[in-house]
Protein backbone atom coordinates (compact mmCIF):
# COMPACT_ATOMS: atom_id res chain seq x y z
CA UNK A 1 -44.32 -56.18 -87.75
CA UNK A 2 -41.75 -53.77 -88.20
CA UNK A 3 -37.70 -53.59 -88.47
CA UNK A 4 -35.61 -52.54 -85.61
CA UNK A 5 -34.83 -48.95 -86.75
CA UNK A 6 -31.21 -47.23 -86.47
CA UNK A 7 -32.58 -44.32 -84.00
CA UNK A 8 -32.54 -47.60 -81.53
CA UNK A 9 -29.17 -48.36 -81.49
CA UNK A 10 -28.49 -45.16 -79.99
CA UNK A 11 -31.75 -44.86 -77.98
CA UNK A 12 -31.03 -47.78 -76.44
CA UNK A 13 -26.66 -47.04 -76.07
CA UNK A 14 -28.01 -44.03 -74.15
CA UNK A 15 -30.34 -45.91 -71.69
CA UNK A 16 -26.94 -48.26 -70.79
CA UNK A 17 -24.63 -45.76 -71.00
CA UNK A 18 -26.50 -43.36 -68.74
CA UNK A 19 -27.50 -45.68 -65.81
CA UNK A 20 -30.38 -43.52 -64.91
CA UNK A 21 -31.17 -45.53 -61.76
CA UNK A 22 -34.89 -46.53 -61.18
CA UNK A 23 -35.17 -48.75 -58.67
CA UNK A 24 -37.61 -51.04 -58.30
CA UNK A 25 -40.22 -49.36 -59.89
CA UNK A 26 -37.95 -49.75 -63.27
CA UNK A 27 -39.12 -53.04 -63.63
CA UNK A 28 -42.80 -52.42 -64.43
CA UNK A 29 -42.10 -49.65 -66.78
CA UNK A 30 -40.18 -51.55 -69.08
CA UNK A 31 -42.08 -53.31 -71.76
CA UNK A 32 -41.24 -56.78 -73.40
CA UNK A 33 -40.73 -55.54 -76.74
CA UNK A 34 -38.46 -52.82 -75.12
CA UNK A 35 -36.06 -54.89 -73.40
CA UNK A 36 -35.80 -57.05 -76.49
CA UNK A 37 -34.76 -53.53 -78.27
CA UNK A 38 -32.05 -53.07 -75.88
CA UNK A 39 -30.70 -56.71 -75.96
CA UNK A 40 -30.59 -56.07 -79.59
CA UNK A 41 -29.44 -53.13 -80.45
CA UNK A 42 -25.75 -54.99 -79.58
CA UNK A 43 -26.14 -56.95 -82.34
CA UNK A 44 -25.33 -56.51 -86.12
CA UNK A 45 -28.90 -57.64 -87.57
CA UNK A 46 -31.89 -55.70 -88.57
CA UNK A 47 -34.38 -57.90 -86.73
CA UNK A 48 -37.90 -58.95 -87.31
CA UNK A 49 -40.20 -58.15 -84.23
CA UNK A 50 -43.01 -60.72 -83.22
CA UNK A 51 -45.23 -59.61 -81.12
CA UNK A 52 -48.46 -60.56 -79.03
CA UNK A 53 -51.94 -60.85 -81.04
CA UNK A 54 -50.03 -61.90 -84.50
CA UNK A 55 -50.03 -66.22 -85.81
CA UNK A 56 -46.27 -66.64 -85.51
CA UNK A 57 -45.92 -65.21 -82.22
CA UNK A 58 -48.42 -68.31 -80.65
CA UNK A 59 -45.92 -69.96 -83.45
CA UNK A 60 -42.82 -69.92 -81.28
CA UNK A 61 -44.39 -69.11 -78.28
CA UNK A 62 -45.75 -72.74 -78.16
CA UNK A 63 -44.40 -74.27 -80.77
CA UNK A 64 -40.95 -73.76 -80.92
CA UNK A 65 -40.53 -72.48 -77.33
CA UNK A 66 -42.98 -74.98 -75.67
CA UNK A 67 -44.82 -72.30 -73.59
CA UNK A 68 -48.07 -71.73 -72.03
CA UNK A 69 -48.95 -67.92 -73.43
CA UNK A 70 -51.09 -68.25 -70.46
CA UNK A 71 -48.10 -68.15 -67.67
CA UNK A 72 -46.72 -64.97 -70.17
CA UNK A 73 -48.22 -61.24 -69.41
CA UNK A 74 -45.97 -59.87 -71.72
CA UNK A 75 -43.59 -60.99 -74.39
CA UNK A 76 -41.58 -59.91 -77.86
CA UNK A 77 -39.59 -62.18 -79.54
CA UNK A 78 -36.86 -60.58 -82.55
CA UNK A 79 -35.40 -62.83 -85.29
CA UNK A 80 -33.02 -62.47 -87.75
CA UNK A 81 -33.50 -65.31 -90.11
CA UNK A 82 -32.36 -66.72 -93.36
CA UNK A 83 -28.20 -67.04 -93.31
CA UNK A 84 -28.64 -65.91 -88.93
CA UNK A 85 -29.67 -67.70 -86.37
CA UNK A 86 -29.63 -64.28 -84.29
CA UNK A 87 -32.34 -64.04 -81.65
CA UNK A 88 -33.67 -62.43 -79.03
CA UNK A 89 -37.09 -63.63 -76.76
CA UNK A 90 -38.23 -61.75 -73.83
CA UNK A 91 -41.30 -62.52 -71.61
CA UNK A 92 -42.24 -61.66 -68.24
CA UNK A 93 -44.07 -64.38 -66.63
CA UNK A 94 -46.86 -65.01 -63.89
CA UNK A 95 -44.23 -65.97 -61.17
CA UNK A 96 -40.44 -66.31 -60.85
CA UNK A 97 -40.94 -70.29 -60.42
CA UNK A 98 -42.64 -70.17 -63.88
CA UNK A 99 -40.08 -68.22 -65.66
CA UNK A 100 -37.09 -70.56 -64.46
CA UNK A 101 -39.26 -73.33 -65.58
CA UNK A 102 -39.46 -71.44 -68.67
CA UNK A 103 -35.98 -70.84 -68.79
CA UNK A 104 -35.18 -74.88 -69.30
CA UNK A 105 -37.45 -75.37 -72.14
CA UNK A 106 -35.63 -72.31 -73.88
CA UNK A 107 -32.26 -73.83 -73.26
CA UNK A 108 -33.54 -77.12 -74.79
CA UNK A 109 -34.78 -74.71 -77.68
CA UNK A 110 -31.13 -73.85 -78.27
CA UNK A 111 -29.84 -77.45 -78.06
CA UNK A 112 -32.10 -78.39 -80.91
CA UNK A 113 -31.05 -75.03 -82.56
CA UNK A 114 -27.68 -75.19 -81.86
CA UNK A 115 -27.94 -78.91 -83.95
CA UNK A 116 -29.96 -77.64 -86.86
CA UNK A 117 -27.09 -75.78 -87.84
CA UNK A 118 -24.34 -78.05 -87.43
CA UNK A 119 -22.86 -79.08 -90.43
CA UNK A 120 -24.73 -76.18 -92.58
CA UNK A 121 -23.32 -73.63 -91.46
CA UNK A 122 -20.88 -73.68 -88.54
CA UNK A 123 -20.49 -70.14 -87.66
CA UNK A 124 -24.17 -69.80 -86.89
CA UNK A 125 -24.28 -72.77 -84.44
CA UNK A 126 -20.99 -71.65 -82.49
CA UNK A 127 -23.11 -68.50 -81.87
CA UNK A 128 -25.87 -70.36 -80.71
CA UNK A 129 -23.62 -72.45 -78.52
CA UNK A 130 -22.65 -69.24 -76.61
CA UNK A 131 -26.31 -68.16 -76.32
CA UNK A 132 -27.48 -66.71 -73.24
CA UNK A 133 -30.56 -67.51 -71.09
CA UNK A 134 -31.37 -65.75 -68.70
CA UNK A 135 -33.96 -64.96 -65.73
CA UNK A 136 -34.59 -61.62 -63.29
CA UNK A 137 -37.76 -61.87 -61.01
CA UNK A 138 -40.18 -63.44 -63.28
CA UNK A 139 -38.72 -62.49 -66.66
CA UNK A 140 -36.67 -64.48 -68.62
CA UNK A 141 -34.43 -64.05 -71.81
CA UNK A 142 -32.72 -65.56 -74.32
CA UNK A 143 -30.26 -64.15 -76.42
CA UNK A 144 -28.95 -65.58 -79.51
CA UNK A 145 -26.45 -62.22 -80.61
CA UNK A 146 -22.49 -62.39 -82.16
CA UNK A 147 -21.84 -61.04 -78.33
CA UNK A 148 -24.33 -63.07 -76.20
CA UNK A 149 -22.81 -61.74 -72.70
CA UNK A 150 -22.95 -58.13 -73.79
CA UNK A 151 -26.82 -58.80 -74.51
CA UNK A 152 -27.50 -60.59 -71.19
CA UNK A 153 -25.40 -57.30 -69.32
CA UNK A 154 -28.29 -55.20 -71.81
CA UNK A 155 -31.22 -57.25 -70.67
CA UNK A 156 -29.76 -56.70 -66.66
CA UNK A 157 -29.38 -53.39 -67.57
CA UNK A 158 -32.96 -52.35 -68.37
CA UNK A 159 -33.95 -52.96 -64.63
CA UNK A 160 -31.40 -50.48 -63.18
CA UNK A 161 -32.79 -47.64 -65.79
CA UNK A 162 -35.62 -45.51 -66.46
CA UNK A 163 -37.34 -46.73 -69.65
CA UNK A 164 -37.77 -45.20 -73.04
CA UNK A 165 -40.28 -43.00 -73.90
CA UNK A 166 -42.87 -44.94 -75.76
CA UNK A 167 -42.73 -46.12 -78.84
CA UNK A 168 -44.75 -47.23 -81.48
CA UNK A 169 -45.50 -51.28 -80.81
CA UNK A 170 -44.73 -53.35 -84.17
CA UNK A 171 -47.82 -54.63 -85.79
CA UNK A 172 -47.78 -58.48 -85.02
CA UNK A 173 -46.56 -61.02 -87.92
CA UNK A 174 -50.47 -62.53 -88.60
CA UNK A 175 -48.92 -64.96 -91.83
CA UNK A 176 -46.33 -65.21 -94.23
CA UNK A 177 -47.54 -61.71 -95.97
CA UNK A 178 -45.12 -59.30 -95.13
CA UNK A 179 -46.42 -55.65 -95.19
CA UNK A 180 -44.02 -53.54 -97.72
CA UNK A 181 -43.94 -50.50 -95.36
CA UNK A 182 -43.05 -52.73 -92.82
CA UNK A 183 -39.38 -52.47 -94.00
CA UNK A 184 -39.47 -56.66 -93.92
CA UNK A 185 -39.20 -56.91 -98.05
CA UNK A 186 -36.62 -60.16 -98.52
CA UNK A 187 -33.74 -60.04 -100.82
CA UNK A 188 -33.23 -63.46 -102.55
CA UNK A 189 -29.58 -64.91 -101.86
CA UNK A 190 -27.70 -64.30 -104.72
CA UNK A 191 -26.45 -67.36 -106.43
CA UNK A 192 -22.76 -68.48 -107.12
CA UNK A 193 -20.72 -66.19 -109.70
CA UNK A 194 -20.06 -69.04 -111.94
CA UNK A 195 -23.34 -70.72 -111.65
CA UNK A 196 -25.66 -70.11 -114.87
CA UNK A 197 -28.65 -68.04 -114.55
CA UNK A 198 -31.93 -68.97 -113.89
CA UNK A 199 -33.68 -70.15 -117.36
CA UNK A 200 -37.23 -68.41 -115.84
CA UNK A 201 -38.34 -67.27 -112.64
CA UNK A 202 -42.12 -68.92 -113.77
CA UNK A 203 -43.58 -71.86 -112.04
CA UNK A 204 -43.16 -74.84 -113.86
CA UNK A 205 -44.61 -78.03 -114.49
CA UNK A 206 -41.19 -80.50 -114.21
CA UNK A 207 -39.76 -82.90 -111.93
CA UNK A 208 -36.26 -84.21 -112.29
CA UNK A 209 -35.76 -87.60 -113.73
CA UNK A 210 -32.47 -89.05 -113.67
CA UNK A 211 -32.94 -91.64 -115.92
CA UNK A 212 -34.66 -89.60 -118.46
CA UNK A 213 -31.56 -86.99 -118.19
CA UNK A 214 -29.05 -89.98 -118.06
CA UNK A 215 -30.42 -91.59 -121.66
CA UNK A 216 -30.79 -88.23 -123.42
CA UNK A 217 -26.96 -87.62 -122.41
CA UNK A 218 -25.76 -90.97 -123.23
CA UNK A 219 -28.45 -91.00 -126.72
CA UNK A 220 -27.46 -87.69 -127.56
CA UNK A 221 -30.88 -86.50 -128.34
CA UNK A 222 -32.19 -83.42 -126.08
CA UNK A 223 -35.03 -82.71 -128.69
CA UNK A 224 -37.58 -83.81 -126.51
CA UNK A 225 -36.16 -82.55 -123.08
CA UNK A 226 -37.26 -80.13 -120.65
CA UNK A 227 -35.62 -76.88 -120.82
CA UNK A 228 -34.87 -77.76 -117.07
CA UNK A 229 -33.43 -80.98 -117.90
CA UNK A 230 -31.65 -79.31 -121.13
CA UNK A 231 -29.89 -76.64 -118.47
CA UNK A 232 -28.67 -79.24 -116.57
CA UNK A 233 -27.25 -81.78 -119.63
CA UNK A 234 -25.42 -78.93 -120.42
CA UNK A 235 -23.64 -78.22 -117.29
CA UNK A 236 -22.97 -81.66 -116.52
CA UNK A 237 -21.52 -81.72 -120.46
CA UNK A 238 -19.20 -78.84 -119.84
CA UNK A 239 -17.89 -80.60 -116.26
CA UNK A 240 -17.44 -83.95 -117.96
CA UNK A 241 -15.51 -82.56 -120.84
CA UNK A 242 -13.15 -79.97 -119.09
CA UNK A 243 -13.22 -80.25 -115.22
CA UNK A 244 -13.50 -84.32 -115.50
CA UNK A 245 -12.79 -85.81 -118.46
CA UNK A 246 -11.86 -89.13 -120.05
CA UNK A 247 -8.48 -90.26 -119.00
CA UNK A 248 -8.46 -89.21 -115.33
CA UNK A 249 -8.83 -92.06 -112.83
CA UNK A 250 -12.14 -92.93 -110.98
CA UNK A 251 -10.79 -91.14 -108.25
CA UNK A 252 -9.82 -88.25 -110.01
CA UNK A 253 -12.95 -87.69 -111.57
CA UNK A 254 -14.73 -87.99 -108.46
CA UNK A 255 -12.81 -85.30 -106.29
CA UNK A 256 -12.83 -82.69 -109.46
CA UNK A 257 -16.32 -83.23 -109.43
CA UNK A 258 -17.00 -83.01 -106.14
CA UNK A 259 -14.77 -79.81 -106.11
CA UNK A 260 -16.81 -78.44 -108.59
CA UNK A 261 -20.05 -78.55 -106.81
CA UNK A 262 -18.81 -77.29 -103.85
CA UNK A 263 -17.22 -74.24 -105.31
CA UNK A 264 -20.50 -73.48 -107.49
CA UNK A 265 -22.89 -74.13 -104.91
CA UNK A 266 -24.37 -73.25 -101.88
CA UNK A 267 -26.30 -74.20 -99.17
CA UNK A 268 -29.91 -73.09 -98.96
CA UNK A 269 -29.75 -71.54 -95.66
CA UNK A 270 -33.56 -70.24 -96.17
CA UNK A 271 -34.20 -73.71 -95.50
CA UNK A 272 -33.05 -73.39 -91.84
CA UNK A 273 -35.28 -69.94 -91.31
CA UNK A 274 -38.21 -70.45 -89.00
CA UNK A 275 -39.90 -67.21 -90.34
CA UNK A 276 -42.29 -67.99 -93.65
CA UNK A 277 -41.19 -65.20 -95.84
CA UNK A 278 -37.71 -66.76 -96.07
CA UNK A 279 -38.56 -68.63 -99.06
CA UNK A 280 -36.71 -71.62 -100.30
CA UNK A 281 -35.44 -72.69 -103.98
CA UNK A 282 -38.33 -74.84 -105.29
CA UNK A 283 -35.32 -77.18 -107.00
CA UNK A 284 -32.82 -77.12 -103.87
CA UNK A 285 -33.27 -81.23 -103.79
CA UNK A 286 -32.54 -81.93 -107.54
CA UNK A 287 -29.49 -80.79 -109.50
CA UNK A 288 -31.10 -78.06 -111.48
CA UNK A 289 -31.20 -76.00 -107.75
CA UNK A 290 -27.43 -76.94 -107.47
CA UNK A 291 -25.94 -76.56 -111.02
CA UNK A 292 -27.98 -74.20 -112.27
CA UNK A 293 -29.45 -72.01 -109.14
CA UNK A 294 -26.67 -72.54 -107.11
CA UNK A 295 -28.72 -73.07 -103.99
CA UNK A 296 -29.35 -76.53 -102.80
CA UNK A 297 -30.09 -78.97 -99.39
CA UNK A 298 -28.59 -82.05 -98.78
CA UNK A 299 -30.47 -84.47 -101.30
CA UNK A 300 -30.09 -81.20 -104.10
CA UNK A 301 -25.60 -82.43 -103.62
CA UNK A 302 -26.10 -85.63 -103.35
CA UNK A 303 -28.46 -86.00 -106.38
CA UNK A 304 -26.52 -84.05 -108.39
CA UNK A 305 -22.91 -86.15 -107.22
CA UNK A 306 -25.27 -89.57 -107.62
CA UNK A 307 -25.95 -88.65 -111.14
CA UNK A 308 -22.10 -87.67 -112.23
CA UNK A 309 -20.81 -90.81 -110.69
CA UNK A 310 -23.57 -92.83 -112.56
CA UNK A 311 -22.80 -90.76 -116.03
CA UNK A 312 -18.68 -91.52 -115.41
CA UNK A 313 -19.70 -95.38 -114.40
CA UNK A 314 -18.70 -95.63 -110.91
CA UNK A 315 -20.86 -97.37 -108.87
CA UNK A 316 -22.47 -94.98 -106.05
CA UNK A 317 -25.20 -95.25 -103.78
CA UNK A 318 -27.34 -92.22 -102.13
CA UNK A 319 -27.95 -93.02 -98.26
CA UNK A 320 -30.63 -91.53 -96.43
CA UNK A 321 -30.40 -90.79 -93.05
CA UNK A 322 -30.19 -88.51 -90.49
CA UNK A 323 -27.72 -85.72 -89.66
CA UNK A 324 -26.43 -83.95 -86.50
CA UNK A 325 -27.66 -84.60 -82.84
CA UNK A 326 -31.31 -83.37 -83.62
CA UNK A 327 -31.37 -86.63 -86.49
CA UNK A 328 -32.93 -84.07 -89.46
CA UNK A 329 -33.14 -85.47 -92.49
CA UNK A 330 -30.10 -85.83 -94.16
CA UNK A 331 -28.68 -87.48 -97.18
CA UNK A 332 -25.31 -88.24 -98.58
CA UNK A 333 -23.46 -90.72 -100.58
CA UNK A 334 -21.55 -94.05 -101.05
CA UNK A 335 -18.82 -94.78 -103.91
CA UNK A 336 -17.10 -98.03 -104.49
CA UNK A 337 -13.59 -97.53 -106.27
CA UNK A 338 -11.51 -100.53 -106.59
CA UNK A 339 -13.74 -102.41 -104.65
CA UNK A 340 -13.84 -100.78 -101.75
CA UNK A 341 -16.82 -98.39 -100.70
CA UNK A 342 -15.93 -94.85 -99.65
CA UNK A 343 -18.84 -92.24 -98.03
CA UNK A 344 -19.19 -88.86 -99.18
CA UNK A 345 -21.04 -86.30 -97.84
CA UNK A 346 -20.33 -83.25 -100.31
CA UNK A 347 -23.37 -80.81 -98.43
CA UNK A 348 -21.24 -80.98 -94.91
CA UNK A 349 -17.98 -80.27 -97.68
CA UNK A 350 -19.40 -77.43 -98.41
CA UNK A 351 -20.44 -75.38 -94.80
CA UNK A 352 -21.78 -71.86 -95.49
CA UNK A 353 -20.60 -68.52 -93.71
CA UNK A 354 -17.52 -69.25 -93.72
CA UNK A 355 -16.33 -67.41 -96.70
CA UNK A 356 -13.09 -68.94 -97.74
CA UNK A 357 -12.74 -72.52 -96.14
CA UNK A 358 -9.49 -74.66 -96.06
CA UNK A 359 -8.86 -77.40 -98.13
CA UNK A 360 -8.92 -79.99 -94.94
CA UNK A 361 -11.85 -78.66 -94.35
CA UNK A 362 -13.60 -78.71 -97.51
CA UNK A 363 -12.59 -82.58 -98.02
CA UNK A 364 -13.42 -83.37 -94.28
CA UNK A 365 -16.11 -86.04 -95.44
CA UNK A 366 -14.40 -86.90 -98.89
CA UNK A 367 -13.92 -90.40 -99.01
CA UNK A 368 -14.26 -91.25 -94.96
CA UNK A 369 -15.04 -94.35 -93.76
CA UNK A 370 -18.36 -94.97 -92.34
CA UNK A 371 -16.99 -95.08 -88.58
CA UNK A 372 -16.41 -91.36 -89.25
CA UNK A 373 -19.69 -91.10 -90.32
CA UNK A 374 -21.13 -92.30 -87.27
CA UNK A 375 -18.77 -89.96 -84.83
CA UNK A 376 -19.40 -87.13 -86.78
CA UNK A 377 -23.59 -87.42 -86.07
CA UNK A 378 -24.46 -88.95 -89.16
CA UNK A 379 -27.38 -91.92 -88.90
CA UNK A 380 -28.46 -94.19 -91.36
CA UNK A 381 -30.51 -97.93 -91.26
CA UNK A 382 -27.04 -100.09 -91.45
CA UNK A 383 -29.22 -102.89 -93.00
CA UNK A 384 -28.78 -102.71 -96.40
CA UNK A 385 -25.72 -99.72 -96.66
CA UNK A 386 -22.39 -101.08 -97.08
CA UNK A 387 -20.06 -100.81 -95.00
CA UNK A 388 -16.88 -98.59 -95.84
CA UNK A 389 -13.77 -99.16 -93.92
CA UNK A 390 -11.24 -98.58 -96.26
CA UNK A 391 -8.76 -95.01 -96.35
CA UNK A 392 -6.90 -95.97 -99.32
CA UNK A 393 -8.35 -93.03 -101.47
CA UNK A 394 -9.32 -90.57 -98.53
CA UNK A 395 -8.32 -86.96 -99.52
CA UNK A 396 -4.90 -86.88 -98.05
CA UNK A 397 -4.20 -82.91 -99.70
């Protein structure tokens, strides 16, 4: 496995730039993992190359892709990963017939892509909206790229030019060790600013308790805490004493702190990588990943909104369901103020990649009823949820 190197880019600007026509004997020159060069060098990612002969290429080849590596002579599929969905698969195929067939089970590859990202992180599923697939003879691509159409005119490109000299093949990607000279070596996603440090990068024997956090807070006595659960108290002490205090309203605790977790945490878009080196935050479903790592999933938000409405007293429920047209696993919650029962879904408040986000758009599911819920893909077994049909405090700005 290697990196797409910068000599590429221009390698490759040359071969479309040039239009060194080779007829029809272009085609057969042109390897997989070549074409996939070109169609990436438009983009802006240094991509991961997977490659015939190595575990995750029989990975997506079959499993995510749904293909028969026996209908494929040759094949290279480049991935971004992490925070991108960028992507680029190209395979030549036994026959033209089997490639368009091909070609379907990629686009339904993107619809389920497409929907993983939805909600998460918006700016990566437009792109895969726009993806391109695309077939010539009996190869086939798909292109995943900020400029989709510009990688498709790249891939249609390649059979109207000579080829590149050769180039070193990538060694295939056999498991989730990444060689180091392989230029592969993952940076962890830094955390928020304001979010406090890790208290040890050590694995650790703990799992979150709220009601053994909730009594310690409420007794007073840490002395026989976790230094996990100890981190956390103390957040949660500082939020409750000077974002949140006594004396606001219900509701006016509940949107500071919902404000506050959305502005010191982030979504755990590892979580949404398909490659295995891409590791997630061991404590993105509790509030120690959230308060004090700053990267959390859905049930890491809800958790840690569940256990400030319980330590302010208002009544709140965590629903699990399922989220966006693909129905993943997703949680959110429930609040009853005055009465009435609210739904809030503070992960989808908090979309990633979009640097700066509105107001409107970072209260979208503050307080909605739960017919919003249901138009905006959210699923959920209706038998014993409430149901919330009141706007009296929706987030009005």
């Amino acid at each position: 496995m290697s990196k797409l190197k910068p000599w590429l880019l221009s390698l490759a600007i040359v071969f479309l730039l040039t239009g060194c026509t080779a007829g029809e004997d272009a085609e057969a020159e042109w390897t997989a993992l070549q074409i996939a060069r070109a169609v990436a060098a438009g983009g802006d990612a240094d991509m991961t190359e997977i490659v015939p002969g190595g575990e995750l290429y029989e990975d997506y080849v079959s499993g995510y892709y749904g293909l028969n590596t026996d209908e494929i002579l040759d094949g290279a599929v480049l991935v971004d990963g992490g925070d991108s969905a960028q992507e680029v698969t190209v395979f030549r195929f036994t026959a033209e017939d089997v490639a368009r067939t091909a070609a379907g089970r990629l686009e339904e590859y993107l619809s389920a892509r497409q929907a993983d990202f939805e909600g998460y992180m918006p700016v990566q599923a437009e792109m895969v909206s726009e993806a391109a697939v695309t077939v010539r003879g009996a190869w086939c691509a798909m292109i995943v790229l900020p400029d989709s159409q510009a990688g498709e005119q790249a891939f249609d490109n390649c059979f109207e030019s000579q080829a590149p000299e050769t180039t070193p093949q990538s060694e295939p990607v056999t498991g989730t060790d990444v060689p180091q000279s392989a230029g592969t070596e993952v940076t962890p996603e830094p955390t928020s600013e304001s979010a406090t440090p890790s208290l040890s990068t050590e694995p650790v024997e703990w799992e979150y308790n709220e009601e053994r956090v909730i009594d310690a807070y409420r007794s007073g006595d840490w002395t026989m805490l976790h230094e996990y659960d100890r981190a956390i108290l103390e957040v949660v002490d500082e939020v409750l004493t000077t974002v949140a205090p006594e004396g606001m309203s219900d509701y006016e605790r509940e949107l500071a702190i919902h404000d506050y977790i959305i502005e010191n945490a982030s979504y755990d878009s590892n979580s949404l990588s398909l490659l295995p080196f891409f590791e997630e935050n061991p404590n993105n479903t509790n509030p120690y990943g959230t308060l004090i790592d700053g990267r959390a999933v859905c049930r890491g938000y809800s958790s840690t909104f569940q256990l400030f409405m319980d330590l302010i007293g208002v009544e709140c429920i965590t629903v699990e369901g399922e989220g966006n047209l693909s129905r993943e696993e997703h949680a959110w919650n429930m609040v009853r103020l005055d009465g009435d029962w609210y739904c809030v879904d503070v992960t989808w408040d908090d979309p990633t990649g979009l640097g700066s986000v509105s107001a409107s758009l970072a209260h979208r599911y503050f307080n909605v009823t739960s017919e919003f819920m249901r138009e905006t893909h959210h699923y959920w077994d209706e038998t014993y949820v409430p149901e919330a049909t009141e706007t009296t405090y929706a987030w009005n700005g």
